[in-house]
N, C-alpha and C. Protein backbone atom coordinates (compact mmCIF):
# COMPACT_ATOMS: atom_id res chain seq x y z
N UNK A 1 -2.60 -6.17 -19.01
CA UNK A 1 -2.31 -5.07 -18.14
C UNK A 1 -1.41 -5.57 -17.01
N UNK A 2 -0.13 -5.33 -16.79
CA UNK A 2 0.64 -4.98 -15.69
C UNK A 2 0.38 -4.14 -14.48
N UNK A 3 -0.05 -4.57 -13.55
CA UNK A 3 -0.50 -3.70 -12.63
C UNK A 3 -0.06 -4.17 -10.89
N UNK A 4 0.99 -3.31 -10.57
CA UNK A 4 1.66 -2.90 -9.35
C UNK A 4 0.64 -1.89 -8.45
N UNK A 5 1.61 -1.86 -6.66
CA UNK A 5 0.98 -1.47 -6.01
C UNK A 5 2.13 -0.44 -5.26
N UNK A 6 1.91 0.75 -5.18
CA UNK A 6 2.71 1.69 -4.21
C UNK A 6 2.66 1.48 -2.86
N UNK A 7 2.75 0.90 -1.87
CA UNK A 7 2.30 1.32 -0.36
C UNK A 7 3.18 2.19 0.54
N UNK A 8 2.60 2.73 1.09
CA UNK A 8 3.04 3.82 2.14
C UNK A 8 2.59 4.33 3.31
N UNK A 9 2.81 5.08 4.16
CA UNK A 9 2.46 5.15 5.31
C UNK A 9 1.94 6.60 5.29
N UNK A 10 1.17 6.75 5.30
CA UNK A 10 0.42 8.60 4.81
C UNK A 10 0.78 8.92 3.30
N UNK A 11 1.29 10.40 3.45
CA UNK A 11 1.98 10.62 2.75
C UNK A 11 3.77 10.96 2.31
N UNK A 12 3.96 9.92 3.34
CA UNK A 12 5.58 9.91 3.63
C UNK A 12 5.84 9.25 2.14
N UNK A 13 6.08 10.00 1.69
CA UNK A 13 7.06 9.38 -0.08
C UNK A 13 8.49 8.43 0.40
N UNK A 14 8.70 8.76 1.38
CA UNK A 14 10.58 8.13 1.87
C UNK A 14 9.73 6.59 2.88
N UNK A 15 8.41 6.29 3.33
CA UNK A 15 7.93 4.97 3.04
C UNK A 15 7.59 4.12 2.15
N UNK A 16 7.62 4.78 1.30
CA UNK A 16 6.50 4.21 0.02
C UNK A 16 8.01 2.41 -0.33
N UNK A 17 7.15 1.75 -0.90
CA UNK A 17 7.27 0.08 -1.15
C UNK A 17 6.81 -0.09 -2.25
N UNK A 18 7.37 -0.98 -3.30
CA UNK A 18 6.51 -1.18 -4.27
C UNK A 18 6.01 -2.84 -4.70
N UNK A 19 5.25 -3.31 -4.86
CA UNK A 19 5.15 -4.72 -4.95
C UNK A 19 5.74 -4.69 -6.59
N UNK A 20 6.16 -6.36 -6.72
CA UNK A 20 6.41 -6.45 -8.29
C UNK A 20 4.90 -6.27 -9.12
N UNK A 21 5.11 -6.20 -10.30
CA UNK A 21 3.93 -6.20 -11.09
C UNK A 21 3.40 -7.42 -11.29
N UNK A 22 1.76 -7.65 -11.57
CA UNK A 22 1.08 -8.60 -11.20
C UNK A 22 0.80 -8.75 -13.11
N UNK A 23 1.87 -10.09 -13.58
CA UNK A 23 1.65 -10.29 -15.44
C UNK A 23 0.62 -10.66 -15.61
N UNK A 24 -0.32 -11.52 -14.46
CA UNK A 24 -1.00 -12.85 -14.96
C UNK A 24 -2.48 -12.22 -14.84
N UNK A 25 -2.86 -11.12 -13.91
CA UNK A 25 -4.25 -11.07 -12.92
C UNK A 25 -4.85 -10.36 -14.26
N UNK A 26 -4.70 -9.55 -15.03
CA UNK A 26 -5.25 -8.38 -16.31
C UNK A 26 -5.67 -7.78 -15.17
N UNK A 27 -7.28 -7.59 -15.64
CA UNK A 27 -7.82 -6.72 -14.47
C UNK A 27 -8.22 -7.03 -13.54
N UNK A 28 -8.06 -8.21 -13.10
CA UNK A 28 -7.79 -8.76 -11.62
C UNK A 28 -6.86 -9.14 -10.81
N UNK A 29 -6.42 -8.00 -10.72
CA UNK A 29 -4.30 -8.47 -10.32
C UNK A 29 -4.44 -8.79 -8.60
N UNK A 30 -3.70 -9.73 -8.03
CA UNK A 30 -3.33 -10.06 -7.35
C UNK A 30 -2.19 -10.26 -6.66
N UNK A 31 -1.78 -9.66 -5.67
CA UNK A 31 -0.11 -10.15 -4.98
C UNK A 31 -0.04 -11.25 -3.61
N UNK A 32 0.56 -12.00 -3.87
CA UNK A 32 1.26 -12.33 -2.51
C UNK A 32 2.22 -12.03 -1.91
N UNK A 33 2.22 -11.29 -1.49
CA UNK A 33 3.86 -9.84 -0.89
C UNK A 33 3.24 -8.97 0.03
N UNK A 34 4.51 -9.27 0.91
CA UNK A 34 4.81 -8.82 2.36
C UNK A 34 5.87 -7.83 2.46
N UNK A 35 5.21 -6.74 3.06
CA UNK A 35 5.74 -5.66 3.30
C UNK A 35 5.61 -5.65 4.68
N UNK A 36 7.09 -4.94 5.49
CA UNK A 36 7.26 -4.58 6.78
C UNK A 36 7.56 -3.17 6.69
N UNK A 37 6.57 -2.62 8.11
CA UNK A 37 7.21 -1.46 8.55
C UNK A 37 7.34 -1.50 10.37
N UNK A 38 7.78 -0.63 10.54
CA UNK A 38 7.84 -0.50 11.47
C UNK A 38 7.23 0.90 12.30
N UNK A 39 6.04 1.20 12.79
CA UNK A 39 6.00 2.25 13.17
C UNK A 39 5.53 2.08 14.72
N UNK A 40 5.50 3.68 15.44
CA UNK A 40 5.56 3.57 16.66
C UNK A 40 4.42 3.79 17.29
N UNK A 41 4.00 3.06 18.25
CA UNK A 41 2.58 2.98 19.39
C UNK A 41 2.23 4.21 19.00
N UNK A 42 2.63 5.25 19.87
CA UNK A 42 2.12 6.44 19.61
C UNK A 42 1.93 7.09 18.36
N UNK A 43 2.39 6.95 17.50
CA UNK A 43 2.09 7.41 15.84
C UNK A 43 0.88 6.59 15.96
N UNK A 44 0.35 5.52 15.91
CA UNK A 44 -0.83 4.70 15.74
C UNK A 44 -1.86 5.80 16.33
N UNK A 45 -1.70 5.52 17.79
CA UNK A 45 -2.66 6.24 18.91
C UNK A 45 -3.07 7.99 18.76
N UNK A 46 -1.97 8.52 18.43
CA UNK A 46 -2.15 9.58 18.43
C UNK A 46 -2.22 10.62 17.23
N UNK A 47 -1.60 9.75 16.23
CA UNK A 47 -1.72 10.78 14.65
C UNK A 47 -2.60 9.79 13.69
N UNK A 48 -3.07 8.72 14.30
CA UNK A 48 -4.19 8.26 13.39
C UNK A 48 -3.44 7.87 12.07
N UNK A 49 -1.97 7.12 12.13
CA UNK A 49 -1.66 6.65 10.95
C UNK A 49 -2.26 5.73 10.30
N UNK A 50 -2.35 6.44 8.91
CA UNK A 50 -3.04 5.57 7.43
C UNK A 50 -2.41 4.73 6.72
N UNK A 51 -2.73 3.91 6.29
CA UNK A 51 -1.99 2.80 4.95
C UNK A 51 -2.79 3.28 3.82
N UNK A 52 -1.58 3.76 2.67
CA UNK A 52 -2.02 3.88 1.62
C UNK A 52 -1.50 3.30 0.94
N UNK A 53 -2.26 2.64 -0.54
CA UNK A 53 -1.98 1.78 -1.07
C UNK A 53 -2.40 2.73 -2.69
N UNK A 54 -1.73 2.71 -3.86
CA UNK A 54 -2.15 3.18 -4.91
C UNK A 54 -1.55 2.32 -6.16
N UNK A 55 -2.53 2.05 -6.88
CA UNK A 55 -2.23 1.27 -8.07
C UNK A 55 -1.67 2.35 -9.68
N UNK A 56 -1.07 1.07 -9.77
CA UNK A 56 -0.27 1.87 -10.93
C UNK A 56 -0.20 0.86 -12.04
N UNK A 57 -0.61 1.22 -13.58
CA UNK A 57 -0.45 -0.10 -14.63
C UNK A 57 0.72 0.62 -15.62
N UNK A 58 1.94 -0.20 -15.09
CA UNK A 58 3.15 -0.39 -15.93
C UNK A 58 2.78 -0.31 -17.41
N UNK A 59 4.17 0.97 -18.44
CA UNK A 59 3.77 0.99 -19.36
C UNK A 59 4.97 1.33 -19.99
N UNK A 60 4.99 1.61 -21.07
CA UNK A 60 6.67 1.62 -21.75
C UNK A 60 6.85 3.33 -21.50
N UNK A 61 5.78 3.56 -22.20
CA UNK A 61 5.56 5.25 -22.39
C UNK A 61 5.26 5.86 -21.01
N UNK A 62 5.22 5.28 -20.13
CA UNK A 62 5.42 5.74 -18.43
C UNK A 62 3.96 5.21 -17.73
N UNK A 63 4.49 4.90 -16.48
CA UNK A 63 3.10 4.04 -15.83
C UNK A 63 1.92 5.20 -15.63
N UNK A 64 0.90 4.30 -15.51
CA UNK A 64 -0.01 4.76 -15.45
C UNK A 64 -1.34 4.85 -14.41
N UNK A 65 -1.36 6.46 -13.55
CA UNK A 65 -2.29 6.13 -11.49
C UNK A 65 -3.81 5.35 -12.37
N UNK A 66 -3.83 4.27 -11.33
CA UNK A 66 -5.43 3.69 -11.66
C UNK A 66 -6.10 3.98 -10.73
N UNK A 67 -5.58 4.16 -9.48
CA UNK A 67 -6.41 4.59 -8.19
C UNK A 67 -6.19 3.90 -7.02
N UNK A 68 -6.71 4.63 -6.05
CA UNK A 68 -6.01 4.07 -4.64
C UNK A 68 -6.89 3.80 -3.65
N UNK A 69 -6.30 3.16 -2.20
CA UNK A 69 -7.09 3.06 -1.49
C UNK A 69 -6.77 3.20 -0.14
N UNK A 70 -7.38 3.67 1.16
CA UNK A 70 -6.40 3.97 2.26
C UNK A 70 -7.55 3.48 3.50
N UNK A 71 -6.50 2.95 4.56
CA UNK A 71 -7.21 3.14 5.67
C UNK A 71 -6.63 2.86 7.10
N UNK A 72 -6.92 2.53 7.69
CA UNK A 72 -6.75 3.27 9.20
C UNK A 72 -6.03 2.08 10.08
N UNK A 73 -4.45 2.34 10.60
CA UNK A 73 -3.72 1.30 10.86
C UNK A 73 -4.36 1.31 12.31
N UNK A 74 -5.04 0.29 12.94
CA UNK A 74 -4.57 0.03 14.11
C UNK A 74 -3.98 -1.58 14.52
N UNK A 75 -3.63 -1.30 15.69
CA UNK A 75 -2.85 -2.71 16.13
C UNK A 75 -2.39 -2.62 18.01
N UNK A 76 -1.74 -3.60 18.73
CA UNK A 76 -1.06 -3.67 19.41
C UNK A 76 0.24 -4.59 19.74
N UNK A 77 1.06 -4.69 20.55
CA UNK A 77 2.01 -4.99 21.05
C UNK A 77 3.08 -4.56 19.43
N UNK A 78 2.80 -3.69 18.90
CA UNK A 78 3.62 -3.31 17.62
C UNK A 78 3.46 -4.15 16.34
N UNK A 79 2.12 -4.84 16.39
CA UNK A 79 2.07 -5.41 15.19
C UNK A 79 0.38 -4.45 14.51
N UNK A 80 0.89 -3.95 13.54
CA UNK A 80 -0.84 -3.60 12.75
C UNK A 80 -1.63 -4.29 12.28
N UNK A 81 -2.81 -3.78 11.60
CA UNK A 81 -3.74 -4.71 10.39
C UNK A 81 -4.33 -3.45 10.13
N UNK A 82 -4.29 -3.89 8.62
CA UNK A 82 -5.63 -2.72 7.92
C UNK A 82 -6.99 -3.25 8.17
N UNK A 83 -7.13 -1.87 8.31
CA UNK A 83 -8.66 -1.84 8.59
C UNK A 83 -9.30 -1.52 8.27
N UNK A 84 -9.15 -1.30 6.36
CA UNK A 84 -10.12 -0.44 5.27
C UNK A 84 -10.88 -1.30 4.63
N UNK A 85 -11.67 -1.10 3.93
CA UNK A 85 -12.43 -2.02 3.03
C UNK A 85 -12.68 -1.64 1.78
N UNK A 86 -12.85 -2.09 1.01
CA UNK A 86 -12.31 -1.59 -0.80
C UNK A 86 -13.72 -0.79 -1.14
């Protein structure tokens, strides 16, 4: 199983990132990949921006949603961390 990761910032489709696909993990896929965004203090503070993350297993006949997971950016001086738990 080939299995990639969508990330995004809500549901902004024009954030979304995709990691490469993970050949080696089967059903324990793993990435080491770094994604930057950039968003603003107040988007944090005041609209409660989410990190969403949704898995997808690469396929010839078209990939395939395995399921996702989201949670709640906070941070300061403009740097985040997720703060969801699986």
């Amino acid at each position: 199983m080939k299995v990639y990761a969508r990330v995004s910032i809500g549901s902004n489709t024009e954030t979304e990132k995709r990691t490469p696909a993970d050949k080696h993990g089967e059903i324990n896929p793993a990435w080491n990949f770094m994604m930057r965004y950039t968003i603003g203090e107040s988007a944090v503070q005041l609209y409660g921006a989410m990190l969403v993350i949704k898995l997808y297993c690469k396929r010839k006949l078209g990939d395939r949603y395995i399921g996702e997971r989201s949670g709640e950016l906070s941070g300061e001086e403009g740097f985040c961390a997720f703060s969801g738990s699986a």
